[in-house]
C-alpha atoms as a PDB file:
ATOM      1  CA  UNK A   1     104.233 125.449 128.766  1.00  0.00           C
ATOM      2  CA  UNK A   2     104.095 121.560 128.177  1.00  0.00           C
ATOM      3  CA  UNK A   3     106.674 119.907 125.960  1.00  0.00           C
ATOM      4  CA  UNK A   4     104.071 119.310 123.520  1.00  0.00           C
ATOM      5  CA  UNK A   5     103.142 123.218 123.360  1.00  0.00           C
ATOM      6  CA  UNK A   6     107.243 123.752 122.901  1.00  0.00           C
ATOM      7  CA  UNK A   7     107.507 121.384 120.509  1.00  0.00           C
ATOM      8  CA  UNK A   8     104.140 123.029 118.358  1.00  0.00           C
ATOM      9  CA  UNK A   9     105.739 126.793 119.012  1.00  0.00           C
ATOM     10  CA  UNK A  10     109.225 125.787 117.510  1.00  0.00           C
ATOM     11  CA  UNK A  11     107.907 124.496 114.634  1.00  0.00           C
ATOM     12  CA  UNK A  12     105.438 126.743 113.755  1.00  0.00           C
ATOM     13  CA  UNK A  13     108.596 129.284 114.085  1.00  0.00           C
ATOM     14  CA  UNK A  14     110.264 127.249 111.535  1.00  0.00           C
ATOM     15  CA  UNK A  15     107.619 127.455 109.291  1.00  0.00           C
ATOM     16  CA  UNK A  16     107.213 130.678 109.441  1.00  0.00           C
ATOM     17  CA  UNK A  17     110.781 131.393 108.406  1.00  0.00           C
ATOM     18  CA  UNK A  18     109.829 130.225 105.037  1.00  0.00           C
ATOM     19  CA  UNK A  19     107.321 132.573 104.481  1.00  0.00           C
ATOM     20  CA  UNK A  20     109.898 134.851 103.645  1.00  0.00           C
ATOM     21  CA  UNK A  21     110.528 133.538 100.414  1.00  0.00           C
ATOM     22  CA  UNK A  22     106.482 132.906  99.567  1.00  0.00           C
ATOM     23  CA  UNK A  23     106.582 137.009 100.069  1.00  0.00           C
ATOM     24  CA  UNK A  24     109.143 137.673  97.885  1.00  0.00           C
ATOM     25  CA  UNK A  25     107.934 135.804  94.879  1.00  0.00           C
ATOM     26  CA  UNK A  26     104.622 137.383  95.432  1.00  0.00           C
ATOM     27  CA  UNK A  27     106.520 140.827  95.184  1.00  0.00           C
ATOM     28  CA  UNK A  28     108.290 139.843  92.139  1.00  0.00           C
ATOM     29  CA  UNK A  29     105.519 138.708  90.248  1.00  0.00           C
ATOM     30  CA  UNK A  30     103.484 141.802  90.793  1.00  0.00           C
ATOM     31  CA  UNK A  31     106.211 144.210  90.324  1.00  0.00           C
ATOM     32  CA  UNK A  32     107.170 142.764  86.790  1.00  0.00           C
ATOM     33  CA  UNK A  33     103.358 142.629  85.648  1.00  0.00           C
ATOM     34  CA  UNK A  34     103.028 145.817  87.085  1.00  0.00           C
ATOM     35  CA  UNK A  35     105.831 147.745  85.841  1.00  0.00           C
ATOM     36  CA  UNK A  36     104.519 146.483  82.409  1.00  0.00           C
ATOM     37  CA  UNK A  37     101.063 148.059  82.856  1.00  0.00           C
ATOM     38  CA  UNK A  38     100.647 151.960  82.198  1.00  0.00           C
ATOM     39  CA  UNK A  39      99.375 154.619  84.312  1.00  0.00           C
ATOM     40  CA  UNK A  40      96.158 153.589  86.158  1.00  0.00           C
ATOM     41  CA  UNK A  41      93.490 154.320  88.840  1.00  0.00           C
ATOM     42  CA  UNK A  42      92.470 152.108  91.641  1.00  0.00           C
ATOM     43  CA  UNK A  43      88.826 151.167  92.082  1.00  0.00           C
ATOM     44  CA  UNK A  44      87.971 150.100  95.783  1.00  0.00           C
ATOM     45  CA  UNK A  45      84.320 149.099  96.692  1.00  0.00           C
ATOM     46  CA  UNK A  46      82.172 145.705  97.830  1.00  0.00           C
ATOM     47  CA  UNK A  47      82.405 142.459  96.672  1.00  0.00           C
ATOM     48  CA  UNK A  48      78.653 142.201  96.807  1.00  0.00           C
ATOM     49  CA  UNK A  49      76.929 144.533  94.860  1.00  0.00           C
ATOM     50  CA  UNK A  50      74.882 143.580  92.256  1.00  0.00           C
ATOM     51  CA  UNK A  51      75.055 143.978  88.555  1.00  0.00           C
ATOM     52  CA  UNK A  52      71.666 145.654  88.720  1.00  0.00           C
ATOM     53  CA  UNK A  53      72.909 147.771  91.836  1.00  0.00           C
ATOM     54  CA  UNK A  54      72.986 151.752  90.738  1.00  0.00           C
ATOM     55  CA  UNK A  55      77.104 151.492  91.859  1.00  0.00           C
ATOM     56  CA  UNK A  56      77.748 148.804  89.513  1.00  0.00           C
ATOM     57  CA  UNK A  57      76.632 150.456  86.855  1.00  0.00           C
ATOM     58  CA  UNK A  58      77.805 153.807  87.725  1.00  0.00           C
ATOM     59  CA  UNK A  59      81.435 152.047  88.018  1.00  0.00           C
ATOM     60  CA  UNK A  60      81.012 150.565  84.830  1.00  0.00           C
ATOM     61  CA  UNK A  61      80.386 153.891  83.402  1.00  0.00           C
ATOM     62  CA  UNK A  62      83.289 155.319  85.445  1.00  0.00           C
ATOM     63  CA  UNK A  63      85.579 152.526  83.921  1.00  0.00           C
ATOM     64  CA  UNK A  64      85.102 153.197  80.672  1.00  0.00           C
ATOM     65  CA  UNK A  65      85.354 156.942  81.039  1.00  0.00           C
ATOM     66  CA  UNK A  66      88.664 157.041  82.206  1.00  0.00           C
ATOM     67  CA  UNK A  67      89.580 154.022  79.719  1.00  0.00           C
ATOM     68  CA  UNK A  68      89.060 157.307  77.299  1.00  0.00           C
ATOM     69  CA  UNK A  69      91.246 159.540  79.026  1.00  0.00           C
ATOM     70  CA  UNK A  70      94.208 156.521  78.755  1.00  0.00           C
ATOM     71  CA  UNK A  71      94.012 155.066  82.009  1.00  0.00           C
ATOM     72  CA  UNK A  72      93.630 151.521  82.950  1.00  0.00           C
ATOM     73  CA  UNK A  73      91.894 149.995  86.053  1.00  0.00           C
ATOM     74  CA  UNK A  74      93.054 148.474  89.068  1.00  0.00           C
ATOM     75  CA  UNK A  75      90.873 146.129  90.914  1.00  0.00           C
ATOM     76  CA  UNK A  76      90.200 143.517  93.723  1.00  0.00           C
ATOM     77  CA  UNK A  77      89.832 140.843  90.548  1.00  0.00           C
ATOM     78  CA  UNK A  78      86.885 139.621  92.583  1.00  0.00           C
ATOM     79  CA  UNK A  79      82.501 140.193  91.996  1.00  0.00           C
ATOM     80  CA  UNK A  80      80.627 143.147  92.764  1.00  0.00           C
ATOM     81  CA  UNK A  81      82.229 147.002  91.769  1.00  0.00           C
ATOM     82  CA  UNK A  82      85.164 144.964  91.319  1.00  0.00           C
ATOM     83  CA  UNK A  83      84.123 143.548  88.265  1.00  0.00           C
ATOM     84  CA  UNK A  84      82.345 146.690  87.005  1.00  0.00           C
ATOM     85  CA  UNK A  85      85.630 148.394  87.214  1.00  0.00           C
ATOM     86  CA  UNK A  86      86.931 145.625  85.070  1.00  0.00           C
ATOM     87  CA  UNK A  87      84.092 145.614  83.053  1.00  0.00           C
ATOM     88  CA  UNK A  88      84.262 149.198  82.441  1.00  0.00           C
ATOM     89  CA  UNK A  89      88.186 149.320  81.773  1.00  0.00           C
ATOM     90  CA  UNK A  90      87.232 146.495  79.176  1.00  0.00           C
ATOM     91  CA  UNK A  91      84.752 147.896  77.337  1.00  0.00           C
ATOM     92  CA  UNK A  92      86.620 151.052  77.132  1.00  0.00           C
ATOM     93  CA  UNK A  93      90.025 148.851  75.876  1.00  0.00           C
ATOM     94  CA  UNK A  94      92.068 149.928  78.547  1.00  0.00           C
ATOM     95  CA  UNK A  95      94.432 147.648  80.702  1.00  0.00           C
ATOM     96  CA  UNK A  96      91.977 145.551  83.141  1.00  0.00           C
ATOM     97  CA  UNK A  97      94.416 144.594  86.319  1.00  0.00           C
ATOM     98  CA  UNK A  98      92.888 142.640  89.269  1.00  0.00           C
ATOM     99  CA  UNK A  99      94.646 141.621  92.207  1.00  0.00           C
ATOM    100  CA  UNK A 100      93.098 138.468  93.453  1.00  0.00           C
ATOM    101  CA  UNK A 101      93.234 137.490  97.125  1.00  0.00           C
ATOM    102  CA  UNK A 102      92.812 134.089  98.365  1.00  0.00           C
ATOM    103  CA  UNK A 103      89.651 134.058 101.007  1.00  0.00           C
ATOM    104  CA  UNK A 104      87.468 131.779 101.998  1.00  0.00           C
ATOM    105  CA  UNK A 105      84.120 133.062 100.890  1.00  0.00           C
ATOM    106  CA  UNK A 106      83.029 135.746  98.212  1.00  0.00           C
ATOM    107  CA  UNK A 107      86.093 136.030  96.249  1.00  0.00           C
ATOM    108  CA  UNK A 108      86.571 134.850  92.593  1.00  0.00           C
ATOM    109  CA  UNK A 109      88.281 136.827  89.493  1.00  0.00           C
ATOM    110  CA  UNK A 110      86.417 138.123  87.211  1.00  0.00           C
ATOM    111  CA  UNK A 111      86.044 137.310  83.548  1.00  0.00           C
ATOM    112  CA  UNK A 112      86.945 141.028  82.699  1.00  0.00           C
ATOM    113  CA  UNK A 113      90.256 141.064  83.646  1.00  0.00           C
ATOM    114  CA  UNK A 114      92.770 141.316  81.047  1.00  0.00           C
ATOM    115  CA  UNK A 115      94.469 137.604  81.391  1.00  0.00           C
ATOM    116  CA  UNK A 116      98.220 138.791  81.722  1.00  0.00           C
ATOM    117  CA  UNK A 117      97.271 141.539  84.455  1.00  0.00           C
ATOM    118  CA  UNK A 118      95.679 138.593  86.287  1.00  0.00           C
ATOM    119  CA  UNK A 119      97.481 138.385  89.874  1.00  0.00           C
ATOM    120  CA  UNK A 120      96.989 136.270  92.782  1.00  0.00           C
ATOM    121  CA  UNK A 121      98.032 136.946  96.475  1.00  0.00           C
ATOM    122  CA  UNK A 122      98.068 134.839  99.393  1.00  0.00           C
ATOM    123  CA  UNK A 123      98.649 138.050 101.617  1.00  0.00           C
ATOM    124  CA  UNK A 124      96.995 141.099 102.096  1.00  0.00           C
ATOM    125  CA  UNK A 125      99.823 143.704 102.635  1.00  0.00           C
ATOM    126  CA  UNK A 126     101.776 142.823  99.553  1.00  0.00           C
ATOM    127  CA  UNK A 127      98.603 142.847  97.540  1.00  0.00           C
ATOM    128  CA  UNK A 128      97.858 146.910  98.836  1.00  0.00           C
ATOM    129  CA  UNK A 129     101.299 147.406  97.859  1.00  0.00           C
ATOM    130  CA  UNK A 130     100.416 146.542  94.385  1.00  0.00           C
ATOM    131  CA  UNK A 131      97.106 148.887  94.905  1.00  0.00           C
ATOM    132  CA  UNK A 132      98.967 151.719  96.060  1.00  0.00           C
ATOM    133  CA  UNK A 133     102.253 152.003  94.022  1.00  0.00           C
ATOM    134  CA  UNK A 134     100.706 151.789  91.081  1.00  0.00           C
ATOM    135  CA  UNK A 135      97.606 153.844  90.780  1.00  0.00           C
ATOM    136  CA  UNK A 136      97.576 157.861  90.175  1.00  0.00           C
ATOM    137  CA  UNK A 137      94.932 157.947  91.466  1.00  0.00           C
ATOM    138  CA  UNK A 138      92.170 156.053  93.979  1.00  0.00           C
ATOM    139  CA  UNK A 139      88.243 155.975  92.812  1.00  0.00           C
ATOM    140  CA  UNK A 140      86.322 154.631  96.161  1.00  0.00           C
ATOM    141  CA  UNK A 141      83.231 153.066  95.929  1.00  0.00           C
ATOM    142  CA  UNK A 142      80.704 151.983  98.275  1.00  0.00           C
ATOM    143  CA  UNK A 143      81.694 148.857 100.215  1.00  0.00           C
ATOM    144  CA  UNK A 144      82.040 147.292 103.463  1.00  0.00           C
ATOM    145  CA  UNK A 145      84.746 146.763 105.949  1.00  0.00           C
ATOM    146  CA  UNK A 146      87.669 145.922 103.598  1.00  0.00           C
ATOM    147  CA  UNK A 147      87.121 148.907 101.408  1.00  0.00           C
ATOM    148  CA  UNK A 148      86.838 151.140 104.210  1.00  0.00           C
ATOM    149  CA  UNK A 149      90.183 149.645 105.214  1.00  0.00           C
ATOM    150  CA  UNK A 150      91.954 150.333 101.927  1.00  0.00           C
ATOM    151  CA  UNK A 151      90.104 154.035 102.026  1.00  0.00           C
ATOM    152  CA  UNK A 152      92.140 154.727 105.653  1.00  0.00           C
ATOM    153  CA  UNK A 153      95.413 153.134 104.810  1.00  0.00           C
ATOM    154  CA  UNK A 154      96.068 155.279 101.435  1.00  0.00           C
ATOM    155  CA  UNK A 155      94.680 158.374 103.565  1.00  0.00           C
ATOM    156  CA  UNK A 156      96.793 157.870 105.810  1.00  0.00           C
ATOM    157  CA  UNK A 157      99.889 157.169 103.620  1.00  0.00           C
ATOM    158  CA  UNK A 158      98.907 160.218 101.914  1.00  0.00           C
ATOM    159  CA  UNK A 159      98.622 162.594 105.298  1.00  0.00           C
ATOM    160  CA  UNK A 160     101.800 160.879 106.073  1.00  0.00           C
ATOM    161  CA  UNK A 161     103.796 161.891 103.254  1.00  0.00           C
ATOM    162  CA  UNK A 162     104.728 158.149 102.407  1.00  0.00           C
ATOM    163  CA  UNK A 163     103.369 158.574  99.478  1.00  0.00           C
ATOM    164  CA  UNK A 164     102.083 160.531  96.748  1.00  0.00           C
ATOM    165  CA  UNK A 165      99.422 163.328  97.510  1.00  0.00           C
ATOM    166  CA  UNK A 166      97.314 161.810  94.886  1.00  0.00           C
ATOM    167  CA  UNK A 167      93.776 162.043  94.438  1.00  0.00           C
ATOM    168  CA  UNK A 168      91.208 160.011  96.351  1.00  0.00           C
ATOM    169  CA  UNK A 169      87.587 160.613  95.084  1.00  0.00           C
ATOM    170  CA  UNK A 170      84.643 159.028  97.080  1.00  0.00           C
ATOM    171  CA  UNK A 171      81.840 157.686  94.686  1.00  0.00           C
ATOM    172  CA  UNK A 172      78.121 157.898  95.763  1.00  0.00           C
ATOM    173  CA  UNK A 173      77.486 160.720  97.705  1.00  0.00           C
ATOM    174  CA  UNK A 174      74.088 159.275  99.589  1.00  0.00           C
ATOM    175  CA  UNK A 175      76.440 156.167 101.068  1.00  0.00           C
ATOM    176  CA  UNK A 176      79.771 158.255 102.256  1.00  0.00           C
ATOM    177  CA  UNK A 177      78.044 161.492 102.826  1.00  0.00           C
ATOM    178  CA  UNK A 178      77.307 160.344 106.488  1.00  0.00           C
ATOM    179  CA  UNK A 179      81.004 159.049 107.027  1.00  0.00           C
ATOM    180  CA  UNK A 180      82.293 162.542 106.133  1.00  0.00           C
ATOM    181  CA  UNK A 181      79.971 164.343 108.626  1.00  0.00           C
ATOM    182  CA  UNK A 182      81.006 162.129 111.429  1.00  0.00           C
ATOM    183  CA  UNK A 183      84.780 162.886 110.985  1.00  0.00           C
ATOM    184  CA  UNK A 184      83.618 166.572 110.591  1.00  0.00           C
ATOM    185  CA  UNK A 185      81.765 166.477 113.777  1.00  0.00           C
ATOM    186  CA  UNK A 186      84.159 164.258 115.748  1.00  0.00           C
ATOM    187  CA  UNK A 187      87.105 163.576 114.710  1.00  0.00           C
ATOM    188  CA  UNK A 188      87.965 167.021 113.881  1.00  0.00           C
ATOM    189  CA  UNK A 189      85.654 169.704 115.869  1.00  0.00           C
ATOM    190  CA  UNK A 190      85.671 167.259 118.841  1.00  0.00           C
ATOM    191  CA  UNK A 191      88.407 165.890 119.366  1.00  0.00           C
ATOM    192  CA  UNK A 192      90.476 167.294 116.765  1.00  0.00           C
ATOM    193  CA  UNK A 193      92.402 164.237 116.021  1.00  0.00           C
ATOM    194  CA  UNK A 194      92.651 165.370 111.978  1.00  0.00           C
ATOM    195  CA  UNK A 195      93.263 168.467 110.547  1.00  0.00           C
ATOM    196  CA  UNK A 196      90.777 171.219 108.686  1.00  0.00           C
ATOM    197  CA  UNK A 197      92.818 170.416 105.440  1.00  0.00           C
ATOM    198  CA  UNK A 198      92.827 167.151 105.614  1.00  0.00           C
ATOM    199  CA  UNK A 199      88.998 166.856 104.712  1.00  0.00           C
ATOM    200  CA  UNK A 200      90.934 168.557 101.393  1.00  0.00           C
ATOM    201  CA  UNK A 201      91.340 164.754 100.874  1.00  0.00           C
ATOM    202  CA  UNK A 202      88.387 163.166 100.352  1.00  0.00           C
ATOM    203  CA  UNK A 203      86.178 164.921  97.352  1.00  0.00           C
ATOM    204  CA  UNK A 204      82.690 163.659  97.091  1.00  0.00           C
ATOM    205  CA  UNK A 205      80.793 163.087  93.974  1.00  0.00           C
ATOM    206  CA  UNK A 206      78.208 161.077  92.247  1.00  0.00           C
ATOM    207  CA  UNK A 207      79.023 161.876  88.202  1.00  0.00           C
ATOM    208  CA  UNK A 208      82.181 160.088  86.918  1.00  0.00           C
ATOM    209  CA  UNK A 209      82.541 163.076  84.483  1.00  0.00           C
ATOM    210  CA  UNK A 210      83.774 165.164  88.236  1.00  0.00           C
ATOM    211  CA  UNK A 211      85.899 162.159  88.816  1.00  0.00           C
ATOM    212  CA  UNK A 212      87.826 162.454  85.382  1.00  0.00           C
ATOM    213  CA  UNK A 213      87.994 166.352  85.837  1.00  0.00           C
ATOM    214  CA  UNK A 214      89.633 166.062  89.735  1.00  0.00           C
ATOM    215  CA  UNK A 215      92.258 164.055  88.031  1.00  0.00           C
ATOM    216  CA  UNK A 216      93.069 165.587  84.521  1.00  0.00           C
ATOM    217  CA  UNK A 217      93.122 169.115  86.884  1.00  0.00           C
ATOM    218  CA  UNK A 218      95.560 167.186  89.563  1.00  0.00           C
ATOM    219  CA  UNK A 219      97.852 166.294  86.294  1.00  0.00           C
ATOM    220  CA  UNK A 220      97.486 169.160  84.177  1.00  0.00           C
ATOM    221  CA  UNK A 221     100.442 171.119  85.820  1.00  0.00           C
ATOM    222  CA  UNK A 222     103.166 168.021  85.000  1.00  0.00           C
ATOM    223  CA  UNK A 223     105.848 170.456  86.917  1.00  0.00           C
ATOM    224  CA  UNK A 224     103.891 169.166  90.024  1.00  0.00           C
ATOM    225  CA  UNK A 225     102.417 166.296  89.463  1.00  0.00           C
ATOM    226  CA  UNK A 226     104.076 163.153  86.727  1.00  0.00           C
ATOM    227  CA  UNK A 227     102.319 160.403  86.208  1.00  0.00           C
ATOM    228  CA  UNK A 228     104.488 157.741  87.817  1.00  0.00           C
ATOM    229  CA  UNK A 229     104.626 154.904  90.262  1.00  0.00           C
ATOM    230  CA  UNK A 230     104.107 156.134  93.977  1.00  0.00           C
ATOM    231  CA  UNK A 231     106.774 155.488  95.770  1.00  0.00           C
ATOM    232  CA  UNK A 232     110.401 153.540  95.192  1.00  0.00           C
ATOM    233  CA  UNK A 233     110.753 150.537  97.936  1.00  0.00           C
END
């Protein structure tokens, strides 16, 4: 290593001791919106879908739906199902939450957002944290690579026990219908690296009116199941 490199690697450690406190004013901010906002349900699914895309207007349906059964919607903030979750959450006058993330393509918040549950995030972990902690349930809609990766994480938080063994319902049965089959035919008959029950998990379903039922049924029995934040950090 040259002095110059040595030079470059101590100060980029001193940097990053800072980013300490850039985290915890990010957590702060979201945890005192957040705690403000009632009981809601996450909305996953691409940036780039279309308003005249058959998702976004079954998630604008979906939004409003649950808007009826006094939920509010969480969302990416950005385009796409995003916004039709926010659409549909306003529509229905429920609380419209999106957590922003700063990229460098793609993402912009949406005009349907109510403007005090407006957040912004510079990092992605502290922004899931915000996803998962406060949603009762997840809705997953088709998407790309970063929905898939929200999809996995709160699976496997769930399988886990980490947090909540709420429901996570996958929207749009054509586009995740293959998915499930593979980790039918692979990951558990194969090589049995999941278990039978946990396909238990993952409901499939096209009609938001199934989506409303899996989670009035999951909360009917409030013995078992409270509607409350997911975890205490």
């Amino acid at each position: 290593m040259s002095e110059k490199q040595f030079k470059q690697w101590n100060k980029i450690k001193g940097e990053n001791s800072w980013t300490m406190f850039k985290v915890l004013a990010e957590f702060v901010d979201g945890f005192e919106t957040m705690n403000r906002v009632g009981p809601c349900i996450s909305i996953f699914g691409s940036a780039r879908t279309k308003p005249d895309n058959k998702y976004y207007k079954l998630t604008v349906e979906m939004g409003q739906r649950l808007s009826k059964e006094g939920f509010g919607v969480i969302s990416g903030g950005g385009p796409g199902i995003m916004e039709a979750a926010n659409k549909g959450a306003f529509l229905g006058g429920a609380p419209s939450v999106g957590l922003n993330i700063d990229l460098p393509f793609e993402q912009s918040y949406n005009e349907f957002i109510d403007p005090d549950k407006n957040l912004n995030y510079r990092y992605f972990f502290i922004r899931k944290v915000m996803f998962v902690k406060y949603a009762q349930a997840f809705v997953v809609m088709p998407g790309g690579f970063g929905t898939l990766d929200e999809l996995f994480e709160v699976l496997t938080l769930i399988q886990t026990k980490k947090i909540s063994p709420v429901p996570v319902i996958l929207m749009g049965t054509e586009f995740w219908s293959g998915m499930r089959e593979w980790i039918v035919s692979t990951m558990l008959e194969k090589e049995g690296n999941i278990s039978a029950k946990d396909l238990d998990l993952i409901p499939m379903t096209d009609d938001p009116e199934e989506v409303v039922k899996i989670i009035n049924e999951f909360y009917a029995d409030d013995t078992k199941h409270s509607l409350k934040p997911n975890y205490e950090l």
